[in-house]
PDB file of N, CA and C in Angstrom:
ATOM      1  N   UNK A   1      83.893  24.005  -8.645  1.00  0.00           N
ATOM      2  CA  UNK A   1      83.338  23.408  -7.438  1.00  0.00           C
ATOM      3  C   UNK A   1      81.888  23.817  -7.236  1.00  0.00           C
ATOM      4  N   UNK A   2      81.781  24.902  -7.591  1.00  0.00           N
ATOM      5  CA  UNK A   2      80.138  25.777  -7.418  1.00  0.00           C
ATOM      6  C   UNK A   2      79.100  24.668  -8.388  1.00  0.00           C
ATOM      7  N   UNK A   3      79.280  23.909  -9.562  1.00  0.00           N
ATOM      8  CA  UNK A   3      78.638  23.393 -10.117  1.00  0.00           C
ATOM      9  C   UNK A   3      78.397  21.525  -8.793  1.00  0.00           C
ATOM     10  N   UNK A   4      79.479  21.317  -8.608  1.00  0.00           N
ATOM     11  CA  UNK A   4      79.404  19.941  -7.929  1.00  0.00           C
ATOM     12  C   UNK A   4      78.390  20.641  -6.833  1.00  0.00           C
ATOM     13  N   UNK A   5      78.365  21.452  -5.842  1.00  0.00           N
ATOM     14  CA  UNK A   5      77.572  21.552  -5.330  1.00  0.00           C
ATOM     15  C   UNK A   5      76.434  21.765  -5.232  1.00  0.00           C
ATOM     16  N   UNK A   6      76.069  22.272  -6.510  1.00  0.00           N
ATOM     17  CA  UNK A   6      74.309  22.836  -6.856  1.00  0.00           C
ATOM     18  C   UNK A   6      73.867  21.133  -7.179  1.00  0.00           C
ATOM     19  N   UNK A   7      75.102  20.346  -7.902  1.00  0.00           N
ATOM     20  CA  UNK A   7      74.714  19.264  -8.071  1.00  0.00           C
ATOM     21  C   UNK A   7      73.712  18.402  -6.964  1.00  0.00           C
ATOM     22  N   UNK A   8      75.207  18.302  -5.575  1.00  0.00           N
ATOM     23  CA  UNK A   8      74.855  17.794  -4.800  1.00  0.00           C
ATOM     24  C   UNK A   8      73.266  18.140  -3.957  1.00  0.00           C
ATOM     25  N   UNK A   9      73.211  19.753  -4.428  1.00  0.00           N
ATOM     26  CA  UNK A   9      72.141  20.279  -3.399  1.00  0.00           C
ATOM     27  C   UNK A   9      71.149  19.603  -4.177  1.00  0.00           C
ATOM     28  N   UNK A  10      70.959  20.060  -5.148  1.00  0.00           N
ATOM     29  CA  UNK A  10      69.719  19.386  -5.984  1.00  0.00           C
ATOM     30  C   UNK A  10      69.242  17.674  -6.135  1.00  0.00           C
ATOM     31  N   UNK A  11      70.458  17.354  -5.488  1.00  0.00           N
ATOM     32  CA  UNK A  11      70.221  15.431  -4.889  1.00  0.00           C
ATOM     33  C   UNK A  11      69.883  15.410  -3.732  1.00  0.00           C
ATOM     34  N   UNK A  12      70.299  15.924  -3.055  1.00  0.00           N
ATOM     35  CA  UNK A  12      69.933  16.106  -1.575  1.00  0.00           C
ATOM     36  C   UNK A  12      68.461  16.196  -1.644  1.00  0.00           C
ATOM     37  N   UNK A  13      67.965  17.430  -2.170  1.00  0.00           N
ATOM     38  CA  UNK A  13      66.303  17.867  -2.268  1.00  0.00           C
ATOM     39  C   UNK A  13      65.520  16.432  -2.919  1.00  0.00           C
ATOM     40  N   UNK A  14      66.260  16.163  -3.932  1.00  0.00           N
ATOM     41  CA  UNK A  14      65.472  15.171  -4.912  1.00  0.00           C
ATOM     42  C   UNK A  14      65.016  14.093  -3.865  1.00  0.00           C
ATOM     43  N   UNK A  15      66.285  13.671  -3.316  1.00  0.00           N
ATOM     44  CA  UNK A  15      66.245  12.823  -2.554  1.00  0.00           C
ATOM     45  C   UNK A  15      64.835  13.039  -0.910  1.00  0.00           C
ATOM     46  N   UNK A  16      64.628  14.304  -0.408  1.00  0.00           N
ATOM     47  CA  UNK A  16      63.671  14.604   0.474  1.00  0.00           C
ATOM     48  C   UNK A  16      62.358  14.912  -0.038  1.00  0.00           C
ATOM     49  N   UNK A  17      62.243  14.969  -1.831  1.00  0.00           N
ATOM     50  CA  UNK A  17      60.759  14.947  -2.286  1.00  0.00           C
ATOM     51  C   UNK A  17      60.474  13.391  -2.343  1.00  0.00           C
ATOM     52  N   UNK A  18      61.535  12.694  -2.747  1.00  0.00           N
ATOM     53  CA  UNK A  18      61.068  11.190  -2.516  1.00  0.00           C
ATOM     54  C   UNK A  18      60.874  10.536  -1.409  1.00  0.00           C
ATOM     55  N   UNK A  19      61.318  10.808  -0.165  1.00  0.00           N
ATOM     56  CA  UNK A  19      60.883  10.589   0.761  1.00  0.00           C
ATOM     57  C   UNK A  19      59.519  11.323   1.384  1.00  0.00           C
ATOM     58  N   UNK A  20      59.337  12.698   0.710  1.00  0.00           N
ATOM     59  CA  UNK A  20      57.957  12.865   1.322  1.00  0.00           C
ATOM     60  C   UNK A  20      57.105  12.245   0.254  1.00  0.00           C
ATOM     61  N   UNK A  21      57.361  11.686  -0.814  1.00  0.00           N
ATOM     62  CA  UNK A  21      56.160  10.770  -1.908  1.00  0.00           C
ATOM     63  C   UNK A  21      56.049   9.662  -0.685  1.00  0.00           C
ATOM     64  N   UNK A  22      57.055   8.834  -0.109  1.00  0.00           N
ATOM     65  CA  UNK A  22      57.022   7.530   0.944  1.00  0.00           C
ATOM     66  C   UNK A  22      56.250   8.093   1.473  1.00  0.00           C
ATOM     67  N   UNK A  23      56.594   8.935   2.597  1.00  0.00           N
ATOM     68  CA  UNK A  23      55.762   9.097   3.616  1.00  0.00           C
ATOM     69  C   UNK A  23      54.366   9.102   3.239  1.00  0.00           C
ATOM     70  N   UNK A  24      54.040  10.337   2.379  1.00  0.00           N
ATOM     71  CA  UNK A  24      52.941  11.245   2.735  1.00  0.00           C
ATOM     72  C   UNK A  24      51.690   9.782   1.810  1.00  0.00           C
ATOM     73  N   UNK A  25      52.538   9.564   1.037  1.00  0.00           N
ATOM     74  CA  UNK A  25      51.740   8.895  -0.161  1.00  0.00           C
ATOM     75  C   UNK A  25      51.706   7.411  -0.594  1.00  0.00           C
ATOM     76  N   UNK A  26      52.878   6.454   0.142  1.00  0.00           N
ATOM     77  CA  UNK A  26      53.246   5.125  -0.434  1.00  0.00           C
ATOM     78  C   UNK A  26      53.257   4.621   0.974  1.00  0.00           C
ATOM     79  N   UNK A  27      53.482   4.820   2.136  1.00  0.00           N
ATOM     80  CA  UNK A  27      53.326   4.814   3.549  1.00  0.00           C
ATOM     81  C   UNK A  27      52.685   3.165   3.390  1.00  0.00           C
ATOM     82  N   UNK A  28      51.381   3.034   3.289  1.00  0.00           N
ATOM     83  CA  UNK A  28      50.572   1.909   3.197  1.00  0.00           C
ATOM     84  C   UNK A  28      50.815   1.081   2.215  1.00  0.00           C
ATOM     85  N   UNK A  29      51.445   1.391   1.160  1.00  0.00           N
ATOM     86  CA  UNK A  29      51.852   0.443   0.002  1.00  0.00           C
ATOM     87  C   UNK A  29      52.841  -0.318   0.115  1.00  0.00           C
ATOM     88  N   UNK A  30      53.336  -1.042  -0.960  1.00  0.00           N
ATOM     89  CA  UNK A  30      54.822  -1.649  -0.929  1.00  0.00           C
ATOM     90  C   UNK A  30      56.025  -1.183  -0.428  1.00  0.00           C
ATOM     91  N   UNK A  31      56.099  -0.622  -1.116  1.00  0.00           N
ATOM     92  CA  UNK A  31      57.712   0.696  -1.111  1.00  0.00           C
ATOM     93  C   UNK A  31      57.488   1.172   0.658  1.00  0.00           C
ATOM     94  N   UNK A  32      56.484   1.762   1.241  1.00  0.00           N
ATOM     95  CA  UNK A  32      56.419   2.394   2.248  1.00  0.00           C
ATOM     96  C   UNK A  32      56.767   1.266   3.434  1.00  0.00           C
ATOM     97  N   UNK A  33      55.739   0.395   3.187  1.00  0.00           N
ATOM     98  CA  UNK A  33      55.811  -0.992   4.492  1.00  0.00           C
ATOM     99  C   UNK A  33      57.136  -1.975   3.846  1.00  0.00           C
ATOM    100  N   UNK A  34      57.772  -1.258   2.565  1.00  0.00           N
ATOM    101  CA  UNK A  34      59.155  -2.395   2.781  1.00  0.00           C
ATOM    102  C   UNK A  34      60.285  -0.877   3.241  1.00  0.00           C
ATOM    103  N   UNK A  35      60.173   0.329   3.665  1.00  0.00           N
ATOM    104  CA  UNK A  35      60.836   1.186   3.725  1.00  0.00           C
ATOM    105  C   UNK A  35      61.075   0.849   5.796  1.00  0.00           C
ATOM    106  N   UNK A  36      59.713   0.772   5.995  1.00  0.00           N
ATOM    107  CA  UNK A  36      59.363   1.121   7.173  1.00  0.00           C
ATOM    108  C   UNK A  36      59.452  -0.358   8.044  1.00  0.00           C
ATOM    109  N   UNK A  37      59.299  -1.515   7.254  1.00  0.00           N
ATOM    110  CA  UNK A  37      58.909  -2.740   7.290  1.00  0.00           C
ATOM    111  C   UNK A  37      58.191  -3.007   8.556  1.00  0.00           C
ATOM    112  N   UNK A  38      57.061  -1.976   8.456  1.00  0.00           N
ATOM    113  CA  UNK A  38      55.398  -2.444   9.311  1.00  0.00           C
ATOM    114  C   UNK A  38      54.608  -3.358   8.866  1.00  0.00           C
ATOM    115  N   UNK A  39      53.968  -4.135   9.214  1.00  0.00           N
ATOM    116  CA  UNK A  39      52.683  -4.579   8.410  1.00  0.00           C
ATOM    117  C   UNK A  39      51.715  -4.135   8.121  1.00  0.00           C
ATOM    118  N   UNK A  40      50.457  -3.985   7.495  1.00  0.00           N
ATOM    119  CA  UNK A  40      49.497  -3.191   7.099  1.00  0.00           C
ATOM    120  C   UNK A  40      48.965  -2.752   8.069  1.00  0.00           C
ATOM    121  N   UNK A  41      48.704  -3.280   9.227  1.00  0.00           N
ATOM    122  CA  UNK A  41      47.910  -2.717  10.395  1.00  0.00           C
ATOM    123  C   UNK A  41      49.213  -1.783  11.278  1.00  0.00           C
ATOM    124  N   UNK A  42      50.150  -1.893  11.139  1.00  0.00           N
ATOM    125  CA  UNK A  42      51.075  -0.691  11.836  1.00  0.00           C
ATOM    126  C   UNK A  42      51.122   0.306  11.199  1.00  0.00           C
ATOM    127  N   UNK A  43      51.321   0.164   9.372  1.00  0.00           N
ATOM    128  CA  UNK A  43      51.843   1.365   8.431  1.00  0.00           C
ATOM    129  C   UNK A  43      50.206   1.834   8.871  1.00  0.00           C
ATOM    130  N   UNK A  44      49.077   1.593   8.983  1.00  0.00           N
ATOM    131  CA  UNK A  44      47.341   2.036   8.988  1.00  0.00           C
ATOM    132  C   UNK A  44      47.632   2.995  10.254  1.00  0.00           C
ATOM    133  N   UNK A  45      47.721   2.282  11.239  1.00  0.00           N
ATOM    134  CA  UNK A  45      48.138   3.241  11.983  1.00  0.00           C
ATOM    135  C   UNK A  45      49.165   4.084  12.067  1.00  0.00           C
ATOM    136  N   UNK A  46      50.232   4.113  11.531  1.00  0.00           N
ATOM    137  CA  UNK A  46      51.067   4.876  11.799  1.00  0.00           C
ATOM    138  C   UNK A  46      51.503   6.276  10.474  1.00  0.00           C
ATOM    139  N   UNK A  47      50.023   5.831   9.755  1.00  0.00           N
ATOM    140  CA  UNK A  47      50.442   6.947   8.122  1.00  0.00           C
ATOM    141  C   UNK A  47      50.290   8.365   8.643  1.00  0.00           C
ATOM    142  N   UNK A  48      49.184   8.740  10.007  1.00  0.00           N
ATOM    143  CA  UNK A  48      49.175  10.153  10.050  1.00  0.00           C
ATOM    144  C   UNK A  48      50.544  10.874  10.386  1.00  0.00           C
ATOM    145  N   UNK A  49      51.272   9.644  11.134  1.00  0.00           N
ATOM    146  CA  UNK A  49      52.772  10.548  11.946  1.00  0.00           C
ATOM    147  C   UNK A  49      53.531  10.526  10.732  1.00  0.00           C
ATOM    148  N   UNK A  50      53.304   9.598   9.871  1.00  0.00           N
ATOM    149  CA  UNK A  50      54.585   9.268   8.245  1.00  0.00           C
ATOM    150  C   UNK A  50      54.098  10.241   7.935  1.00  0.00           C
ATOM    151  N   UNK A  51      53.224  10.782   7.279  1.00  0.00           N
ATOM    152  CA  UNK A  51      52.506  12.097   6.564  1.00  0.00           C
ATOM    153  C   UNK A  51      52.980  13.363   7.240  1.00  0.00           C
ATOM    154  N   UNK A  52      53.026  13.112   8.173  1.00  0.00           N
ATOM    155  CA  UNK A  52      53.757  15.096   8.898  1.00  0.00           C
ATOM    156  C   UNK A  52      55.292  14.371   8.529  1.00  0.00           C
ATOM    157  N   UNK A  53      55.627  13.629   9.056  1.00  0.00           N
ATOM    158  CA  UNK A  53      57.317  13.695   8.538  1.00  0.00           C
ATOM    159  C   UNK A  53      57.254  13.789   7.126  1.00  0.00           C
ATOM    160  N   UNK A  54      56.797  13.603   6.423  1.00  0.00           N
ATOM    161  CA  UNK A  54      56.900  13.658   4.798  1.00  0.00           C
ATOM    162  C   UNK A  54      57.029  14.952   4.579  1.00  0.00           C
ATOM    163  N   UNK A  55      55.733  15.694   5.217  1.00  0.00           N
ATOM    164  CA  UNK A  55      55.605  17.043   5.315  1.00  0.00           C
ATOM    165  C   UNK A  55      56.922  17.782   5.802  1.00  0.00           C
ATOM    166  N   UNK A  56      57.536  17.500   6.646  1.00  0.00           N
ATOM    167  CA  UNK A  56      58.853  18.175   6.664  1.00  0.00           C
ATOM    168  C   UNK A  56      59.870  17.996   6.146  1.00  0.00           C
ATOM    169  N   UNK A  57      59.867  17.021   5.345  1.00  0.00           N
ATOM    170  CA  UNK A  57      60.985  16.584   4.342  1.00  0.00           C
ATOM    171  C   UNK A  57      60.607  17.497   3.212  1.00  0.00           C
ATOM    172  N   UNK A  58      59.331  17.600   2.624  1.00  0.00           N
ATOM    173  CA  UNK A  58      59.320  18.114   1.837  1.00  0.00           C
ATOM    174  C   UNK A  58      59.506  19.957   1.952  1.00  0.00           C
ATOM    175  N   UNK A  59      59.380  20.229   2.922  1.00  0.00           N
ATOM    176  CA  UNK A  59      60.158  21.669   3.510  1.00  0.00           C
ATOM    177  C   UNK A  59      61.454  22.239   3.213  1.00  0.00           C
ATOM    178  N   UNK A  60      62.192  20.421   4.122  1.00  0.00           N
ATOM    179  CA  UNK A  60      63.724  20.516   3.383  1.00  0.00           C
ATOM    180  C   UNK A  60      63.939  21.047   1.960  1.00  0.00           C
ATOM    181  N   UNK A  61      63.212  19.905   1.590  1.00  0.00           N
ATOM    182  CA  UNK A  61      63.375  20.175  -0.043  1.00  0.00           C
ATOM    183  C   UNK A  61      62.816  21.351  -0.694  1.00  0.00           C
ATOM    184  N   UNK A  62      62.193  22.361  -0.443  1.00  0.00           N
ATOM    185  CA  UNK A  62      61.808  23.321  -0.627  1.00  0.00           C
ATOM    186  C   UNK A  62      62.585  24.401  -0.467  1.00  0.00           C
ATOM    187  N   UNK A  63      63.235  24.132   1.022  1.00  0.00           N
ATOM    188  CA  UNK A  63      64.325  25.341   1.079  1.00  0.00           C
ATOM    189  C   UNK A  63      65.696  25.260   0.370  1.00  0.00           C
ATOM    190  N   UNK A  64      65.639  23.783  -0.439  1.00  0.00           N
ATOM    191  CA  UNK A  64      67.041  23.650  -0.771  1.00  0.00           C
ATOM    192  C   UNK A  64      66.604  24.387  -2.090  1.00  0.00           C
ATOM    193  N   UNK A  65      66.098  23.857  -2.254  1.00  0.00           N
ATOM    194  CA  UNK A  65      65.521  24.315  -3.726  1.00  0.00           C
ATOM    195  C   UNK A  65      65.479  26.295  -4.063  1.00  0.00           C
ATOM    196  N   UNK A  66      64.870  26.700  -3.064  1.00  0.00           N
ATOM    197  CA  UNK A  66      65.207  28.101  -2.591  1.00  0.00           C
ATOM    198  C   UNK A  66      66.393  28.323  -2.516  1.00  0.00           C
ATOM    199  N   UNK A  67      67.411  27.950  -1.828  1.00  0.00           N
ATOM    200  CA  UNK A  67      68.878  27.899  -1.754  1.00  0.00           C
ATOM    201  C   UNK A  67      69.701  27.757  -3.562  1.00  0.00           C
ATOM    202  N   UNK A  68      68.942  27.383  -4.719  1.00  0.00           N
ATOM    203  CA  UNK A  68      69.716  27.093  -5.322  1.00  0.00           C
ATOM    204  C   UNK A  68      69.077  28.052  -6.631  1.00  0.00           C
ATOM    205  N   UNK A  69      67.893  28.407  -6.272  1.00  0.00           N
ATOM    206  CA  UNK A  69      67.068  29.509  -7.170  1.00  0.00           C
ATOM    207  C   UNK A  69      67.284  31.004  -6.942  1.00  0.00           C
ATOM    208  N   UNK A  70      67.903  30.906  -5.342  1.00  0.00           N
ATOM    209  CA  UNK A  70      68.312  32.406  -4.698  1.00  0.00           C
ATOM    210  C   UNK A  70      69.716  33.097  -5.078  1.00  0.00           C
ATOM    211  N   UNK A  71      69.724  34.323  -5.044  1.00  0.00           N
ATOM    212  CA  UNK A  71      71.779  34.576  -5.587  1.00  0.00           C
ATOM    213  C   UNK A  71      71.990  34.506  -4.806  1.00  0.00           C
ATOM    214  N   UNK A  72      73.439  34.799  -4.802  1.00  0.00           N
ATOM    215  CA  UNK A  72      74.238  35.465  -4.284  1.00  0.00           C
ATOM    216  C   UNK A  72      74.215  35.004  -2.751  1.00  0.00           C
ATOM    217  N   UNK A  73      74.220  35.661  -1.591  1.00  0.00           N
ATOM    218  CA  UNK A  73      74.531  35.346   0.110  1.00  0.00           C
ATOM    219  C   UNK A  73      73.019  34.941   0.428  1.00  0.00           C
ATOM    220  N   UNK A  74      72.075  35.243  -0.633  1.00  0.00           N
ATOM    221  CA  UNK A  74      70.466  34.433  -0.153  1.00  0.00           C
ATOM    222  C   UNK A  74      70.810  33.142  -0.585  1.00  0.00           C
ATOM    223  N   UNK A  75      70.884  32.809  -1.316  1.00  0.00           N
ATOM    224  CA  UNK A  75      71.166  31.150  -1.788  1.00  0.00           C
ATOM    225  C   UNK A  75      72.021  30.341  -1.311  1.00  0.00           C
ATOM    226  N   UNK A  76      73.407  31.091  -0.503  1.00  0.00           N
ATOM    227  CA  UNK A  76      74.148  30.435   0.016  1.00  0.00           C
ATOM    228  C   UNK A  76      73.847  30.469   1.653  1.00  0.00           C
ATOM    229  N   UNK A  77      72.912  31.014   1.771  1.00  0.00           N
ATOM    230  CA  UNK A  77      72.776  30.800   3.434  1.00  0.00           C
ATOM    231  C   UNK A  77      71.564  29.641   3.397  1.00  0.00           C
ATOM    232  N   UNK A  78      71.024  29.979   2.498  1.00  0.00           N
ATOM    233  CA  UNK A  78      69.387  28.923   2.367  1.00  0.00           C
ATOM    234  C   UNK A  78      70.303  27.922   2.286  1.00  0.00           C
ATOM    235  N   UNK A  79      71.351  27.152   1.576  1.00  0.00           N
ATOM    236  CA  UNK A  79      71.969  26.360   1.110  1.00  0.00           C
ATOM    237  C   UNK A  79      72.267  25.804   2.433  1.00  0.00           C
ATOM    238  N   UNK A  80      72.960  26.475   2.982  1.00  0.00           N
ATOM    239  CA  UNK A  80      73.881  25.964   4.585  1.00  0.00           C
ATOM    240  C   UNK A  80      72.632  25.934   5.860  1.00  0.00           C
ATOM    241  N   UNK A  81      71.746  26.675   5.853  1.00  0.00           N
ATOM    242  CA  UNK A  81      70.718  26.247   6.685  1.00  0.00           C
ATOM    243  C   UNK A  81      69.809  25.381   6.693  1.00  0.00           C
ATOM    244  N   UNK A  82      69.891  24.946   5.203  1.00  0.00           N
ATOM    245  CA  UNK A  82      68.650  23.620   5.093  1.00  0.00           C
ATOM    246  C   UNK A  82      69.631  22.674   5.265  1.00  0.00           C
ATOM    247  N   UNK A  83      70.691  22.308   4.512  1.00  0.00           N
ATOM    248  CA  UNK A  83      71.526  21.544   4.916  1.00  0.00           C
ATOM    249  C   UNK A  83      71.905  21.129   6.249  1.00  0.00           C
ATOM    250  N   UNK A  84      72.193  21.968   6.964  1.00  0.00           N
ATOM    251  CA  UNK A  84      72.372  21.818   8.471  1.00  0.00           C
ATOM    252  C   UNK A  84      71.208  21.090   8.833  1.00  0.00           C
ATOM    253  N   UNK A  85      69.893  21.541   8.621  1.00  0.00           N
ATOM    254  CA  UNK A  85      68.484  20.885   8.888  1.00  0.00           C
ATOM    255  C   UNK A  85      68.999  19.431   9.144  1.00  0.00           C
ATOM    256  N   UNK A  86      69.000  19.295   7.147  1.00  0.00           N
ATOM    257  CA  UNK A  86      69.165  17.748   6.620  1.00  0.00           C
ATOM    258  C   UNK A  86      70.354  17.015   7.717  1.00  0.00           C
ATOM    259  N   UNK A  87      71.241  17.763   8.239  1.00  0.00           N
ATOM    260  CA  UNK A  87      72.422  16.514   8.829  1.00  0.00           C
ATOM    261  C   UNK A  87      71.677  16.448  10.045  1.00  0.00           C
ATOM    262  N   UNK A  88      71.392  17.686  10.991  1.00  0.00           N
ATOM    263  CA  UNK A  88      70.578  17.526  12.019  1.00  0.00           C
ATOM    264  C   UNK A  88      69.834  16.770  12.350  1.00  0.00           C
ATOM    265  N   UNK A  89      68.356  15.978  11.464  1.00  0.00           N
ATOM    266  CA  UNK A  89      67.658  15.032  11.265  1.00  0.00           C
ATOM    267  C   UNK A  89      68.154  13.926  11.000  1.00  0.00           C
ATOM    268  N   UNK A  90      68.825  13.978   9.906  1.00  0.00           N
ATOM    269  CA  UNK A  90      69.404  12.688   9.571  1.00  0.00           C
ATOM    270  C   UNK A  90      70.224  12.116  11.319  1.00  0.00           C
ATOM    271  N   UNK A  91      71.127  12.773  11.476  1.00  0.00           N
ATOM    272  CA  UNK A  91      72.005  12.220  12.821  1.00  0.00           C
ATOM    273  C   UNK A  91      70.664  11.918  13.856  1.00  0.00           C
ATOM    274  N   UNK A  92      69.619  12.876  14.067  1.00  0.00           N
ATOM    275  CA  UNK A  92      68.708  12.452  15.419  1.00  0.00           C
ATOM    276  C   UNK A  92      67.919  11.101  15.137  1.00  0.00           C
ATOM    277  N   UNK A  93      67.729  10.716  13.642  1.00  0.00           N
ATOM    278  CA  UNK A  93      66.861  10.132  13.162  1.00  0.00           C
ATOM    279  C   UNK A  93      67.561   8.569  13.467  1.00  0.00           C
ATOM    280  N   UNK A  94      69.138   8.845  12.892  1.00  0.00           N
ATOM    281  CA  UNK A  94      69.963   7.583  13.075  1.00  0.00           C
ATOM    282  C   UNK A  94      69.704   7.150  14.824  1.00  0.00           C
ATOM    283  N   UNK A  95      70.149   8.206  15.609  1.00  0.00           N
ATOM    284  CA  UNK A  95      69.831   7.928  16.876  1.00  0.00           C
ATOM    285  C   UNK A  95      68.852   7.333  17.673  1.00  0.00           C
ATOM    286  N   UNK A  96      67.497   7.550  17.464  1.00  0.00           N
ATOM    287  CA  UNK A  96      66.333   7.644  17.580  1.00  0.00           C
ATOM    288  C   UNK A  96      65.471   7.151  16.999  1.00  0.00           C
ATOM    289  N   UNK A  97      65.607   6.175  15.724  1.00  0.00           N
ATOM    290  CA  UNK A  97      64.866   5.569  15.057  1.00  0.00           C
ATOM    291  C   UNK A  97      65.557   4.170  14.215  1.00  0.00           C
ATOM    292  N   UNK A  98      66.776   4.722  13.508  1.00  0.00           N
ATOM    293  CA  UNK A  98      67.545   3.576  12.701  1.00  0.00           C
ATOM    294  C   UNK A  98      68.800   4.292  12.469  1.00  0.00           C
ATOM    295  N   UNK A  99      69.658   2.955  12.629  1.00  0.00           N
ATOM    296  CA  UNK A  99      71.113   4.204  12.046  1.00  0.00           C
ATOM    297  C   UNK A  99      71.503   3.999  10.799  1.00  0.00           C
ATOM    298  N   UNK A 100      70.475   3.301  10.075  1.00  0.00           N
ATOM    299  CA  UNK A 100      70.599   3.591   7.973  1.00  0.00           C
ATOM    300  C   UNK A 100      70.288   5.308   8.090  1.00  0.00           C
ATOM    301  N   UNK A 101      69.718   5.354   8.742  1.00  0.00           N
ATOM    302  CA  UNK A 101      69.309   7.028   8.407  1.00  0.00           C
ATOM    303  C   UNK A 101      70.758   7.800   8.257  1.00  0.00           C
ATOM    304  N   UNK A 102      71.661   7.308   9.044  1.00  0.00           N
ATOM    305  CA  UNK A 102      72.808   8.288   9.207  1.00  0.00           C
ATOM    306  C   UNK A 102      73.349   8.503   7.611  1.00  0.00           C
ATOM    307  N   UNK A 103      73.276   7.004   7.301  1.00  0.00           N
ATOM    308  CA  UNK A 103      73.790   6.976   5.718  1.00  0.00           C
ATOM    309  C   UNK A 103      72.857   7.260   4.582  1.00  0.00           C
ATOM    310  N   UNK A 104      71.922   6.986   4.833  1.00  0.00           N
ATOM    311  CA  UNK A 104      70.580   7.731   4.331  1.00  0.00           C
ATOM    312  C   UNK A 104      70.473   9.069   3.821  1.00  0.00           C
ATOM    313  N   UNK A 105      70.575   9.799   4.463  1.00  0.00           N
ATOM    314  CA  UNK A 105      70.212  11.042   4.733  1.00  0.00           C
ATOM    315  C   UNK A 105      71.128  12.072   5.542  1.00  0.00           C
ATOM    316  N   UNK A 106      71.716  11.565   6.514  1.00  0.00           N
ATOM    317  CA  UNK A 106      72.904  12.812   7.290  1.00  0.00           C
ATOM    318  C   UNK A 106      74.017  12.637   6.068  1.00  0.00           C
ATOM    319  N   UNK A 107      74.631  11.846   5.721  1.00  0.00           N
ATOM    320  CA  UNK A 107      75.730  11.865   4.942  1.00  0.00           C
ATOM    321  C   UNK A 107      75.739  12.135   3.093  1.00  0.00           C
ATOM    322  N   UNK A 108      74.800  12.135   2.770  1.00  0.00           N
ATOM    323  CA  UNK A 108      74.434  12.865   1.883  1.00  0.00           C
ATOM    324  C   UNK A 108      73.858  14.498   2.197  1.00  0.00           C
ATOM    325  N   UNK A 109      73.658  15.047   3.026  1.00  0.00           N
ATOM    326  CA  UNK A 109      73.522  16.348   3.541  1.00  0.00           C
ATOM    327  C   UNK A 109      74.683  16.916   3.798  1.00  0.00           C
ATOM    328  N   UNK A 110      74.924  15.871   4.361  1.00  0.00           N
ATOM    329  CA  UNK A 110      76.671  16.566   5.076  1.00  0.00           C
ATOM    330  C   UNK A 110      77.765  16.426   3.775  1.00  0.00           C
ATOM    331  N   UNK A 111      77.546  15.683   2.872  1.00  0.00           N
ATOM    332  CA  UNK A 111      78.704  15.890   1.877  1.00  0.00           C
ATOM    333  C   UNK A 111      78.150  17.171   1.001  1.00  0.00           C
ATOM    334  N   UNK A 112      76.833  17.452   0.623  1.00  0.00           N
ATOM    335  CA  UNK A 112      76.505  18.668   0.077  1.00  0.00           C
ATOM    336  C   UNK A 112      77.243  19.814   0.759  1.00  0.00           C
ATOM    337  N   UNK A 113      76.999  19.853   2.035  1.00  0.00           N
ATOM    338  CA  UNK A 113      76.907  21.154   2.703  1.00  0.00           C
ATOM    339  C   UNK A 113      78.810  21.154   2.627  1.00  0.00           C
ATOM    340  N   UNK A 114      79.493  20.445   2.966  1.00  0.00           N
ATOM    341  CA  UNK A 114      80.877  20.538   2.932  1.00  0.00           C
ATOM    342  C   UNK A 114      80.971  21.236   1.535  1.00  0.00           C
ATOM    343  N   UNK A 115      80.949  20.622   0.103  1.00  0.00           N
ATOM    344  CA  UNK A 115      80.732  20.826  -1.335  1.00  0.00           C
ATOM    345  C   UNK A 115      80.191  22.616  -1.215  1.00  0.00           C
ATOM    346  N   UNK A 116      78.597  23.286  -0.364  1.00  0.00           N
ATOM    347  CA  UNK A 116      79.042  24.297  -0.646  1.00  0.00           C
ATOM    348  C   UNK A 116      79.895  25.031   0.095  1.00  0.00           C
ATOM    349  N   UNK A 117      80.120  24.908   1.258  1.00  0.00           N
ATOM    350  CA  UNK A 117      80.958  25.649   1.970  1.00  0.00           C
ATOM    351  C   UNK A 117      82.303  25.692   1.284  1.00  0.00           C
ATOM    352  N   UNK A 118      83.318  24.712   0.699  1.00  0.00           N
ATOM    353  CA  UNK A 118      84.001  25.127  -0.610  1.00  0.00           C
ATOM    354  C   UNK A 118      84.195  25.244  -1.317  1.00  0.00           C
ATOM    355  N   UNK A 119      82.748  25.303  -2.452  1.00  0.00           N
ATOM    356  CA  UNK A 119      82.639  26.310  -3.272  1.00  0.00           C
ATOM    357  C   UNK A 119      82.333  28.304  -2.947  1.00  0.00           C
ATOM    358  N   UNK A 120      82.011  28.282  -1.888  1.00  0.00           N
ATOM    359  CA  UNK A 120      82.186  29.487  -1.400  1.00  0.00           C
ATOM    360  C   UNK A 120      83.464  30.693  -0.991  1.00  0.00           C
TER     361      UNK A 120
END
């Protein structure tokens, strides 16, 4: 089970560096304004706020990543606290912005974090 979950963690992350490439970096391009589906003059305005959310996605993904480079009770708490992050966002995001996010992003967090909690 310990392997399915490093799996999952390491999709989870993969998955929040590609979203901070959207944000921080494709925002104004194709991919970003068909992610976001603004038109050029909304994604123009709206790349500085996409760029800090990118920026915290890519955090996520940083600590998961920490979580899976760390031993022992460091790696498994990094594991369950970024995770928690990831469902946290994901659920406010569904709420508060779109509810693809829930499936997006909370439910891929939340099946990791279940995955390590029993592999633990």
């Amino acid at each position: 089970m310990g392997t399915v979950a490093n799996v999952l963690v390491a999709l989870v992350a993969a998955l929040h560096l590609y979203i901070l490439v959207l944000e921080m970096f494709l925002w104004q391009k194709g991919p970003g304004r068909k992610l976001s589906g603004f038109d050029a003059a909304l994604a123009r305005t709206t790349a500085p706020m996409a760029a800090n959310q990118g920026l915290y996605n890519g955090f996520l993904a940083a600590g998961l990543v920490w979580g899976l480079i760390a031993d022992g009770t460091t790696g498994f708490q990094a594991q369950v606290f970024f995770l928690s992050c990831v469902v946290v966002a994901g659920v406010y995001g569904a709420v508060s912005a779109n509810p693809r996010i829930l499936l997006a992003q909370a439910t891929p967090g939340a099946l990791a974090l279940g995955a390590v909690l029993l592999a633990r």
